[in-house]
N, C-alpha and C. Protein backbone atom coordinates (compact mmCIF):
# COMPACT_ATOMS: atom_id res chain seq x y z
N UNK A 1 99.98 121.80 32.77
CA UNK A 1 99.70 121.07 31.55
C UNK A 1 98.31 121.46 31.08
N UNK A 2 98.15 121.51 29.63
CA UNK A 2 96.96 121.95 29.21
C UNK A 2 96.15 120.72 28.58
N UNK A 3 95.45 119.65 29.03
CA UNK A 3 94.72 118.81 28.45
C UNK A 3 93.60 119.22 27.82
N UNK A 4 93.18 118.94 26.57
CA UNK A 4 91.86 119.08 25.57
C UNK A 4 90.98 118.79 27.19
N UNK A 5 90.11 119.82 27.40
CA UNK A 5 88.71 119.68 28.23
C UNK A 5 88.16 118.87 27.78
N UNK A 6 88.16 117.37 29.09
CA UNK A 6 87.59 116.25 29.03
C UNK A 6 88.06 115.25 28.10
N UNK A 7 89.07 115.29 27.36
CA UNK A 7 89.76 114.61 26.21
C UNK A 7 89.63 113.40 26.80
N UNK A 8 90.84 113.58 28.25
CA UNK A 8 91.61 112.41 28.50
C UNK A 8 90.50 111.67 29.75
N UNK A 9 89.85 112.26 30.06
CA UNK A 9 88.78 110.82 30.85
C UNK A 9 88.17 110.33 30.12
N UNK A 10 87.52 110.72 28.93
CA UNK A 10 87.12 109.98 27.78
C UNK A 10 88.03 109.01 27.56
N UNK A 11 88.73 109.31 27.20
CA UNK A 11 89.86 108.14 26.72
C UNK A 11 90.37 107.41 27.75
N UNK A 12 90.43 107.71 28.59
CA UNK A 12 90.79 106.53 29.78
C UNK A 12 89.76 105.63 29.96
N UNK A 13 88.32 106.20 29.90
CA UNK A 13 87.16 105.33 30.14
C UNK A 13 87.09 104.53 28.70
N UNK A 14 87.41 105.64 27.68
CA UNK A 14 86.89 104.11 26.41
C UNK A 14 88.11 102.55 26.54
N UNK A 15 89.27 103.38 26.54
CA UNK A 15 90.35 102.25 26.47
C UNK A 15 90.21 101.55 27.83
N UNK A 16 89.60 101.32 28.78
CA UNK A 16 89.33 100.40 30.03
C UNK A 16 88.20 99.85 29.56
N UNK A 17 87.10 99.81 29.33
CA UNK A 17 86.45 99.19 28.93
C UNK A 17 86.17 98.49 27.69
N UNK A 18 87.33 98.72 26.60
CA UNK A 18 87.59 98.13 25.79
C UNK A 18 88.82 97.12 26.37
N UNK A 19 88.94 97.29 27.15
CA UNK A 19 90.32 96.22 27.78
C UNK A 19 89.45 95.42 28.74
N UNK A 20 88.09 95.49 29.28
CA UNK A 20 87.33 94.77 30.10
C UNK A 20 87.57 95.26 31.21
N UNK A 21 88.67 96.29 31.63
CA UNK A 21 89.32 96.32 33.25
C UNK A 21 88.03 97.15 34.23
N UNK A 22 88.33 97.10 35.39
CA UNK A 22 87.59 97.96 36.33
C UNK A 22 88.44 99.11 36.61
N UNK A 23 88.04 100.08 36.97
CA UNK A 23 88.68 101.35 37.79
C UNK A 23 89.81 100.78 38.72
N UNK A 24 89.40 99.84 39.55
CA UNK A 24 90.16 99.21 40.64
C UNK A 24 91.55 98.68 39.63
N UNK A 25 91.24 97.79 38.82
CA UNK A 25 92.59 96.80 38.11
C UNK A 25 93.45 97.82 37.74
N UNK A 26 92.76 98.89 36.95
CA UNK A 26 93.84 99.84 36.10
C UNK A 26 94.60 100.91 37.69
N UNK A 27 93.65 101.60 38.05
CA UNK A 27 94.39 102.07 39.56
C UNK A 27 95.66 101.04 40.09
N UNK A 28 95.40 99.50 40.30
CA UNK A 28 96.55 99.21 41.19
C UNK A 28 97.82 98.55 40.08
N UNK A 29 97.41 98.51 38.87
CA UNK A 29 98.12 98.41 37.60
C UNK A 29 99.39 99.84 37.40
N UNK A 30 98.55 101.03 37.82
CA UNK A 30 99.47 101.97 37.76
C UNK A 30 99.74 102.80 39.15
N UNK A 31 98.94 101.77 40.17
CA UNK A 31 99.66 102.73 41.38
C UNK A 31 99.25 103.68 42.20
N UNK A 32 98.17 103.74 41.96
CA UNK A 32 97.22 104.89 42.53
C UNK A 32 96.04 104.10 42.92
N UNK A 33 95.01 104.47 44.04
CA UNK A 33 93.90 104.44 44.05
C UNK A 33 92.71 104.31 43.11
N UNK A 34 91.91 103.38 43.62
CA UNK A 34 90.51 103.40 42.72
C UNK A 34 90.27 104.78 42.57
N UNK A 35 89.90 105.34 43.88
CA UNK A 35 89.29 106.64 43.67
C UNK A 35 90.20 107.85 42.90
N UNK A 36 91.17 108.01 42.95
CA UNK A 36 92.33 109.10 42.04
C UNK A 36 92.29 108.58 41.00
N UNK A 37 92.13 107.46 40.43
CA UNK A 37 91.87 107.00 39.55
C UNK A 37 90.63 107.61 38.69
N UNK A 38 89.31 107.13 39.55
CA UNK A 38 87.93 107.97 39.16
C UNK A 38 87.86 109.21 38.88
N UNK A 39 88.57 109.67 39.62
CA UNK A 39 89.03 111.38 39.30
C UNK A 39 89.33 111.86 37.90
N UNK A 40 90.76 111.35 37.99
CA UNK A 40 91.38 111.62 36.37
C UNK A 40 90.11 111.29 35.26
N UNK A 41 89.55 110.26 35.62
CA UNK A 41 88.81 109.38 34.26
C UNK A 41 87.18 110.51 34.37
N UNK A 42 87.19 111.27 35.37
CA UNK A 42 85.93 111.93 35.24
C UNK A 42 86.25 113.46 35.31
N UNK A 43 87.22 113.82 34.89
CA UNK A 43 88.06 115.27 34.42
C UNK A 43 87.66 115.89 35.86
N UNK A 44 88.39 115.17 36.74
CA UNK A 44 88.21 116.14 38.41
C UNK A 44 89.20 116.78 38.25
N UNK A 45 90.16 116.01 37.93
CA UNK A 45 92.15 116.43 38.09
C UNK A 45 92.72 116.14 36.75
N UNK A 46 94.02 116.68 36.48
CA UNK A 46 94.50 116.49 35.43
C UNK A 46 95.97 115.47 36.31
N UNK A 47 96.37 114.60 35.39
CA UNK A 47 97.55 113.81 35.80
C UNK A 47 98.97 113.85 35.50
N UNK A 48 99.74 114.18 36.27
CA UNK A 48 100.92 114.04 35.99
C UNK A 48 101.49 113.40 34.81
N UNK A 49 103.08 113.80 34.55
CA UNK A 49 103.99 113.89 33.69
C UNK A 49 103.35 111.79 33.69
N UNK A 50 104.44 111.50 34.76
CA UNK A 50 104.77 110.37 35.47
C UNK A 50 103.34 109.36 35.00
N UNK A 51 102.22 109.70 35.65
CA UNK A 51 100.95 109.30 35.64
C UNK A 51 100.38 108.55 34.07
N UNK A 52 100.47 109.61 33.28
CA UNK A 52 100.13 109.76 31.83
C UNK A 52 101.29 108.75 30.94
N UNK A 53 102.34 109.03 31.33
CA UNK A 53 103.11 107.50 30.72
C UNK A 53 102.87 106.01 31.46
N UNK A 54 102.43 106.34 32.34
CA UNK A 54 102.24 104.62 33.41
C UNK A 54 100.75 104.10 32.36
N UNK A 55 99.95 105.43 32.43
CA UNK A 55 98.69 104.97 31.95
C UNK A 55 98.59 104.64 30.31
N UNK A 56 99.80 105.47 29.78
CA UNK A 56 99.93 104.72 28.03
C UNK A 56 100.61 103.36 27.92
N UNK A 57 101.57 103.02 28.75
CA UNK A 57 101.85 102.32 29.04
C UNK A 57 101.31 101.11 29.51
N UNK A 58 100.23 100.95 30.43
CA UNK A 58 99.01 100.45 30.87
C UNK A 58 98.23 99.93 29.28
N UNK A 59 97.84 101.05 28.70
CA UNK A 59 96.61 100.45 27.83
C UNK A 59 97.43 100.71 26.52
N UNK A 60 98.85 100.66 26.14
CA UNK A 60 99.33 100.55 24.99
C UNK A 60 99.11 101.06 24.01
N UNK A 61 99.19 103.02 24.41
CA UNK A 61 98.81 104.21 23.32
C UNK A 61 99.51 104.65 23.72
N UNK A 62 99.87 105.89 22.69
CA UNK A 62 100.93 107.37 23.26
C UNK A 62 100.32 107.90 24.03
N UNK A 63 101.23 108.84 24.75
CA UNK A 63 101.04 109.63 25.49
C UNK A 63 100.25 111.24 24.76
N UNK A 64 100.78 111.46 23.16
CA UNK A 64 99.79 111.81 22.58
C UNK A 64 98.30 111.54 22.77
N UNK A 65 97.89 110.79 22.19
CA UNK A 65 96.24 110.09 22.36
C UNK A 65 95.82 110.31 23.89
N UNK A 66 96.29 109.90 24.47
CA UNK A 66 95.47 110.27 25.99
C UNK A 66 95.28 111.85 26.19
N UNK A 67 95.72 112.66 25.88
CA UNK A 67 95.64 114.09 26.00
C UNK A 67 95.23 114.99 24.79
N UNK A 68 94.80 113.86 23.88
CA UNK A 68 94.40 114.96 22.63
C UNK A 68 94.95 115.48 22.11
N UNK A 69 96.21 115.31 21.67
CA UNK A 69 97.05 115.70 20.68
C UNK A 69 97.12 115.02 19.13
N UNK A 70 96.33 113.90 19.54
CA UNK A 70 96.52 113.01 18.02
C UNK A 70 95.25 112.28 18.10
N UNK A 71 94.77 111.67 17.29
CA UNK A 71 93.32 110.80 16.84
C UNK A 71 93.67 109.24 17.13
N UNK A 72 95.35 109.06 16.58
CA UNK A 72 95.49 107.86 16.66
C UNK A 72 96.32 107.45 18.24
N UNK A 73 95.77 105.90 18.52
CA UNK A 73 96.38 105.74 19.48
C UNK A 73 97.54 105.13 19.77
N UNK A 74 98.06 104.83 18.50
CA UNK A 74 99.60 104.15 18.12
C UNK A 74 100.18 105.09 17.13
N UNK A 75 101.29 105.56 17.46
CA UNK A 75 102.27 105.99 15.82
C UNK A 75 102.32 105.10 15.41
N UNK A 76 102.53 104.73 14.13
CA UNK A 76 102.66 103.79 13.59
C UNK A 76 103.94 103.87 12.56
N UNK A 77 104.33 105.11 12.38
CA UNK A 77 105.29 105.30 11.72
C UNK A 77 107.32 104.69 12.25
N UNK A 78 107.02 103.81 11.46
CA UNK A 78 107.98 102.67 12.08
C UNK A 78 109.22 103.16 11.68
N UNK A 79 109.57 104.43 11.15
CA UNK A 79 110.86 104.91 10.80
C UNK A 79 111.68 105.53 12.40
N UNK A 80 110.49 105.57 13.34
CA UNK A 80 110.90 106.15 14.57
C UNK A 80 111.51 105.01 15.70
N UNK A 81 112.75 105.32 16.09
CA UNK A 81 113.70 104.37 16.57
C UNK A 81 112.56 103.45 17.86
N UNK A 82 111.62 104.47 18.37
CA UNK A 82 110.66 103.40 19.55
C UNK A 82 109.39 102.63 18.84
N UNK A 83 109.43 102.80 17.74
CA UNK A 83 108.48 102.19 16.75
C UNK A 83 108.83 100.97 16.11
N UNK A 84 110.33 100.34 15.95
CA UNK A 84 110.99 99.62 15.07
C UNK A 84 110.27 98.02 15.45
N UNK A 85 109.92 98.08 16.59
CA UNK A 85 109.70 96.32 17.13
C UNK A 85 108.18 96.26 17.32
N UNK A 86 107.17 96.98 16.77
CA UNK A 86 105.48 97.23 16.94
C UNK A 86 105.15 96.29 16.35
N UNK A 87 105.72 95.68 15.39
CA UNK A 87 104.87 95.10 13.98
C UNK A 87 105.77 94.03 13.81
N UNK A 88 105.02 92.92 14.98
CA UNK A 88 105.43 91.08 14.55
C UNK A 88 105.11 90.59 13.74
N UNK A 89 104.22 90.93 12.57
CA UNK A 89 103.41 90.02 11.52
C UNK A 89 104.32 89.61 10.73
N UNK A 90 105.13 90.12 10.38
CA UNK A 90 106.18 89.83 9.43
C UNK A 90 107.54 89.17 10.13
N UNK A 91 107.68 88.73 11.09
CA UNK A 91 109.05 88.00 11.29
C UNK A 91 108.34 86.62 11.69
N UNK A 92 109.53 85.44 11.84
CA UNK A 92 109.46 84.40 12.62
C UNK A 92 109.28 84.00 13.13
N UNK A 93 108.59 83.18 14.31
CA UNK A 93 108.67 82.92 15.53
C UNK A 93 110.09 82.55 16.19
N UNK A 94 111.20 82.07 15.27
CA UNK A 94 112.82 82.48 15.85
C UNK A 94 112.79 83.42 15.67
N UNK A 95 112.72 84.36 14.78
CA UNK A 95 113.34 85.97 15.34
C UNK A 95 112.96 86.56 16.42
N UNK A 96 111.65 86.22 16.67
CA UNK A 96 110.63 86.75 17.57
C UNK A 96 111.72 86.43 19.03
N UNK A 97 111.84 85.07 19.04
CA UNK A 97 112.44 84.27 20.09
C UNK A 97 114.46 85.33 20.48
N UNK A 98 115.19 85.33 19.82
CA UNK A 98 115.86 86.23 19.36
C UNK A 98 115.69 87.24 19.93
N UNK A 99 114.94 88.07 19.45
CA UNK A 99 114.18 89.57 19.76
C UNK A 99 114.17 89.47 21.21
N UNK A 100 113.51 88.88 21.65
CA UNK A 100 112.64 88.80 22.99
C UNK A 100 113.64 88.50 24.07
N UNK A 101 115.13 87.69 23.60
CA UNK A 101 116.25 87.53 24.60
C UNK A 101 117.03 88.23 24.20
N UNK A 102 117.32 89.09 23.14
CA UNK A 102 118.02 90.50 23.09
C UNK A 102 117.51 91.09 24.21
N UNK A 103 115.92 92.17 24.21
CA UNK A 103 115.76 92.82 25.22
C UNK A 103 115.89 92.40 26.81
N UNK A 104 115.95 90.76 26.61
CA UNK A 104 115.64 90.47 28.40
C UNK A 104 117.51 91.36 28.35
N UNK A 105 118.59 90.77 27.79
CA UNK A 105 119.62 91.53 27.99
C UNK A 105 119.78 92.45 28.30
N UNK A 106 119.38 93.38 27.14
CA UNK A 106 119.42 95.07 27.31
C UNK A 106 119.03 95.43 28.13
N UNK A 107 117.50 95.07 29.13
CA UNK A 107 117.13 95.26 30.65
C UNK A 107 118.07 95.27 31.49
N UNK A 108 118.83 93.84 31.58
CA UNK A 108 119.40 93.55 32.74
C UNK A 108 120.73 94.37 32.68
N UNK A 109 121.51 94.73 31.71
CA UNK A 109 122.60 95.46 31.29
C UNK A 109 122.01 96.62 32.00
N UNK A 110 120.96 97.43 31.75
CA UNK A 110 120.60 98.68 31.94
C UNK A 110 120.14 98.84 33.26
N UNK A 111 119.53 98.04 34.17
CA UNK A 111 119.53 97.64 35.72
C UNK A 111 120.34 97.42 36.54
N UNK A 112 122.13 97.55 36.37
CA UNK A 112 123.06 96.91 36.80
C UNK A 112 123.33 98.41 37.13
């Protein structure tokens, strides 16, 4: 994998400390060590396929943005089928309610 030199420890370090976390919280958040952790975030190592979605996942950006492919850290373009449920401002708190026991479904359907 070719990461922008130094892109993505930048960005791991701004988005943790904009989240308040320590090295330690986000490491056992995604599974790894403090220290492999420190690594990635200080361009020792570059991180896995696997790694890089736990960690967008973690601090709620693409997998773009962590590697320097894009500026922004959300698509926002809501025409894209994983984009459709980003933007609560505009529904209900029943739809919301709705929404929220659709997916517990679709989980458990998809776990079986």
């Amino acid at each position: 994998m070719n990461i922008e030199k130094g892109i993505f420890g930048r960005r791991l370090k701004q988005l943790r400390n904009s989240k308040g976390k320590s090295q330690e919280e986000v490491a056992v958040a995604v599974n790894i060590s403090r220290a492999r952790y420190s690594h990635y975030e200080n361009n020792y190592v570059e991180p896995d396929i696997e790694l890089i979605r736990k960690l967008a996942d973690f601090f709620e950006v693409d997998t773009d943005y962590l590697i320097g492919r894009t500026e922004e850290a959300r698509d926002t373009d809501l025409t894209k089928p994983n984009r459709a449920f980003l933007n609560f401002e505009d529904i209900t708190d029943q739809e919301k309610d709705y929404l929220e026991e659709q997916l517990r479904i679709f989980r458990k359907l998809k776990n079986q």
